[in-house]
Protein backbone atom coordinates (compact mmCIF):
# COMPACT_ATOMS: atom_id res chain seq x y z
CA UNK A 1 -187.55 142.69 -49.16
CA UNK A 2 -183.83 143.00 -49.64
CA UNK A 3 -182.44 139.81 -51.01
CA UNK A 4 -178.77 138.55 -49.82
CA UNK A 5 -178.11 135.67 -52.16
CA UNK A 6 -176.95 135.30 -55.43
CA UNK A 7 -177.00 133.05 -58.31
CA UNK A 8 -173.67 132.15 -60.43
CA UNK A 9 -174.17 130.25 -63.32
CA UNK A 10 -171.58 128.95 -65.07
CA UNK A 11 -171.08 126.69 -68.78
CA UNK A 12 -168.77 123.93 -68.86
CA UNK A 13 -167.23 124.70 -71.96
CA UNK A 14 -163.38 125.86 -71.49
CA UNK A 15 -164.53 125.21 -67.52
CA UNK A 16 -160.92 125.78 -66.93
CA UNK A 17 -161.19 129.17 -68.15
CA UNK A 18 -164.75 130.36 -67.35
CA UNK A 19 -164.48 128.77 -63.72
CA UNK A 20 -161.88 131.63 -62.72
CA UNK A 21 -165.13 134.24 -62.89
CA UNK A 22 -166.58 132.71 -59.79
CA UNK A 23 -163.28 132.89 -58.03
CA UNK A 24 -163.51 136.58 -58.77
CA UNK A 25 -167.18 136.63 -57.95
CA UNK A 26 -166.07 135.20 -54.51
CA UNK A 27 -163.58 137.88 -53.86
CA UNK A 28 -166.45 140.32 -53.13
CA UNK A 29 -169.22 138.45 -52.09
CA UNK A 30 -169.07 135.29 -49.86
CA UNK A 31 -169.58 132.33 -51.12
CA UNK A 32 -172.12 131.56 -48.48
CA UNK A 33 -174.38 133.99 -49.67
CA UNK A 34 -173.76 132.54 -53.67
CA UNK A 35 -175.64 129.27 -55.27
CA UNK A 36 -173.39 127.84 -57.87
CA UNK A 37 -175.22 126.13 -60.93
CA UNK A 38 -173.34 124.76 -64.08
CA UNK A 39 -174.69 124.48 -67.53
CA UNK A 40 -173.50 122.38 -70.72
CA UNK A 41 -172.86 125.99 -72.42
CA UNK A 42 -173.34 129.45 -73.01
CA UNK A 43 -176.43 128.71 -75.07
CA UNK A 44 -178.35 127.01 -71.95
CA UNK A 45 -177.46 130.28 -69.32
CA UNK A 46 -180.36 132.07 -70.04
CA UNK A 47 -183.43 129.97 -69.88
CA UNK A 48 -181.46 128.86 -66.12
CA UNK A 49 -181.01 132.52 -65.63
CA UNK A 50 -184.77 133.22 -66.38
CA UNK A 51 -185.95 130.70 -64.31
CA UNK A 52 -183.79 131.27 -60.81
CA UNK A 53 -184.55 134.89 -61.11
CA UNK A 54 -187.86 134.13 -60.96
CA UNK A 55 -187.95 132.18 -58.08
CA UNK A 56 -187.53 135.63 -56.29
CA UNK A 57 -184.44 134.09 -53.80
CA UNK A 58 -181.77 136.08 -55.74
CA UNK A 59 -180.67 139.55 -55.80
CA UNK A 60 -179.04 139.49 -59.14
CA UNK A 61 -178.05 136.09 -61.11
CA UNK A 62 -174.87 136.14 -62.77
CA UNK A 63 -173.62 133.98 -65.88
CA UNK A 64 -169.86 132.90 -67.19
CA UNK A 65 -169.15 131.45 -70.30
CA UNK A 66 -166.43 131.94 -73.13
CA UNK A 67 -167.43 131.79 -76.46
CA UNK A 68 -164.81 130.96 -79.08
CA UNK A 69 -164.35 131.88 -82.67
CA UNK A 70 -164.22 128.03 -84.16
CA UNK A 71 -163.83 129.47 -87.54
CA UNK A 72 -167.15 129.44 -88.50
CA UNK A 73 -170.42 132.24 -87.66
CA UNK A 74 -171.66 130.18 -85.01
CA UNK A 75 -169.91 131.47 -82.54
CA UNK A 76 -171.22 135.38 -83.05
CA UNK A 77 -175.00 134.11 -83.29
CA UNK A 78 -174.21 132.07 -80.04
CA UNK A 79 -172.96 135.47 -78.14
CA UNK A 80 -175.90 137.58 -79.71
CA UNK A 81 -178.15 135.03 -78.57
CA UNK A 82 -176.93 134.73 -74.91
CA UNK A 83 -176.35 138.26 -74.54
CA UNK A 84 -179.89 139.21 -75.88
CA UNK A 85 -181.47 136.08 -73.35
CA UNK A 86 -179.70 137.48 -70.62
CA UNK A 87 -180.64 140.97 -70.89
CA UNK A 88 -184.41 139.42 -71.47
CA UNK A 89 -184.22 137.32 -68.56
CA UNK A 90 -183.60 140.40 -66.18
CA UNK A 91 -186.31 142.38 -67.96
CA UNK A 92 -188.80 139.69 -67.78
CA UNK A 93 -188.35 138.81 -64.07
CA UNK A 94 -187.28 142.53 -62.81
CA UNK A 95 -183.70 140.68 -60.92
CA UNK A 96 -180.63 142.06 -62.78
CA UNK A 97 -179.00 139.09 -64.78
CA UNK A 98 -175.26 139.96 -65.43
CA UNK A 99 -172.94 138.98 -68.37
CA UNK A 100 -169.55 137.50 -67.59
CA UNK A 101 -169.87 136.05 -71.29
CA UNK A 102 -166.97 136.80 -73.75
CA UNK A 103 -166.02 135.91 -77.18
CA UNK A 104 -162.57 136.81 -77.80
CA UNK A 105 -161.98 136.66 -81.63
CA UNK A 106 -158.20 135.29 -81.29
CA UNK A 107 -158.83 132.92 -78.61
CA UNK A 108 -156.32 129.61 -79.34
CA UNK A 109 -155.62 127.08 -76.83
CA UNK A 110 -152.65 127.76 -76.02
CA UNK A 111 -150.87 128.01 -72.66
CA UNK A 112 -150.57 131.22 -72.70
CA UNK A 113 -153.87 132.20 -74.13
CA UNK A 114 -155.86 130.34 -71.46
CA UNK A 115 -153.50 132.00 -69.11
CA UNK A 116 -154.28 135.25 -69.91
CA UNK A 117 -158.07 134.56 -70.13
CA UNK A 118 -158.29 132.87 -66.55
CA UNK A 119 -156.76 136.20 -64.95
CA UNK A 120 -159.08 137.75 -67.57
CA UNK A 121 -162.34 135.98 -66.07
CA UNK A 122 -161.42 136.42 -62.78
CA UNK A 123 -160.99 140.26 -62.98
CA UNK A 124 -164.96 139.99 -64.76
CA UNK A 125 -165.80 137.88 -61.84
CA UNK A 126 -164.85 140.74 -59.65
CA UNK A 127 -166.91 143.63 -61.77
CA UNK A 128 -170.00 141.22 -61.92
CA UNK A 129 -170.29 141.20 -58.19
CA UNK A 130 -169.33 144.79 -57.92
CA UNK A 131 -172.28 145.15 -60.49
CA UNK A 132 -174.40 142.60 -58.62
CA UNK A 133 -173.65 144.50 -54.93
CA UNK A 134 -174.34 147.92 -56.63
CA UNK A 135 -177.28 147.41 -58.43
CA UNK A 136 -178.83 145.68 -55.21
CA UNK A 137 -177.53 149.23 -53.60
CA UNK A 138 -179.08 151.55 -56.11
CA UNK A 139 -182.66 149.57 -56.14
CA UNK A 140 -182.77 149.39 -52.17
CA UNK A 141 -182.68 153.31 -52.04
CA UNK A 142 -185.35 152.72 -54.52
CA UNK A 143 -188.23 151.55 -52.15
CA UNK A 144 -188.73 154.02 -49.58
CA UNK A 145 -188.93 156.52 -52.95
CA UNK A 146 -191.66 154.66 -53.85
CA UNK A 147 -193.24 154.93 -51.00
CA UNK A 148 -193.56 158.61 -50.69
């Protein structure tokens, strides 16, 4: 069964930044085909991501979050972590889960920083649904292959 709709979840941490991705996600695929879910932050994407790809509605769920350097480690175990629960979460429930999850090491808020991140996210947005419409692609021609 080929699935149309998609999952885009996002954390509300720098919102005003990380919401841009699903503007770019939107360029590509309409948004009547996407579910929109918001989490607290980065850290909470990929138990949510786990558990709508399971539900089998989705043809790839994506995530958004930006992940600061605060001056302290905890912002590299945070990205490891979501990164490696992502990646999980699409091996465990065979849906691609995509990463629009940075952590730019100079990030200050600034102006002109979040500026340059919210064109940033929205270019991501637009390669996560190129990613999400291609991997859908490249699995489809998968089936009948399996069926020979």
């Amino acid at each position: 069964m080929t699935h149309t709709r998609y999952a885009f979840v996002k954390a509300q941490w720098h919102a005003d930044v990380v919401d841009r991705a699903l503007e770019g996600f939107l360029q590509l695929i309409p948004a009547s085909q996407v579910d929109v879910f918001d989490v607290p932050g980065a850290f909470e994407m990929p138990l949510l991501a786990r558990d709508l790809a399971m539900t089998g509605k989705y043809a790839a769920v994506a995530c958004a979050a930006l992940v600061v350097d605060g001056g302290i480690y905890r912002h590299d175990f945070v990205a490891r972590a979501v990164v490696d629960g992502l990646m999980r979460a699409g091996l465990d429930s065979g849906v691609p889960v995509l990463s629009v999850s940075l952590t730019p090491h100079h990030y200050q808020e600034t102006e002109h920083h979040s500026a340059i991140y919210r064109a940033h996210f929205v270019q991501k947005g637009r390669e996560a649904a190129e990613a999400a419409l291609g991997i859908a692609k490249t699995r489809a021609a998968l089936v009948p292959m399996a069926a020979e």
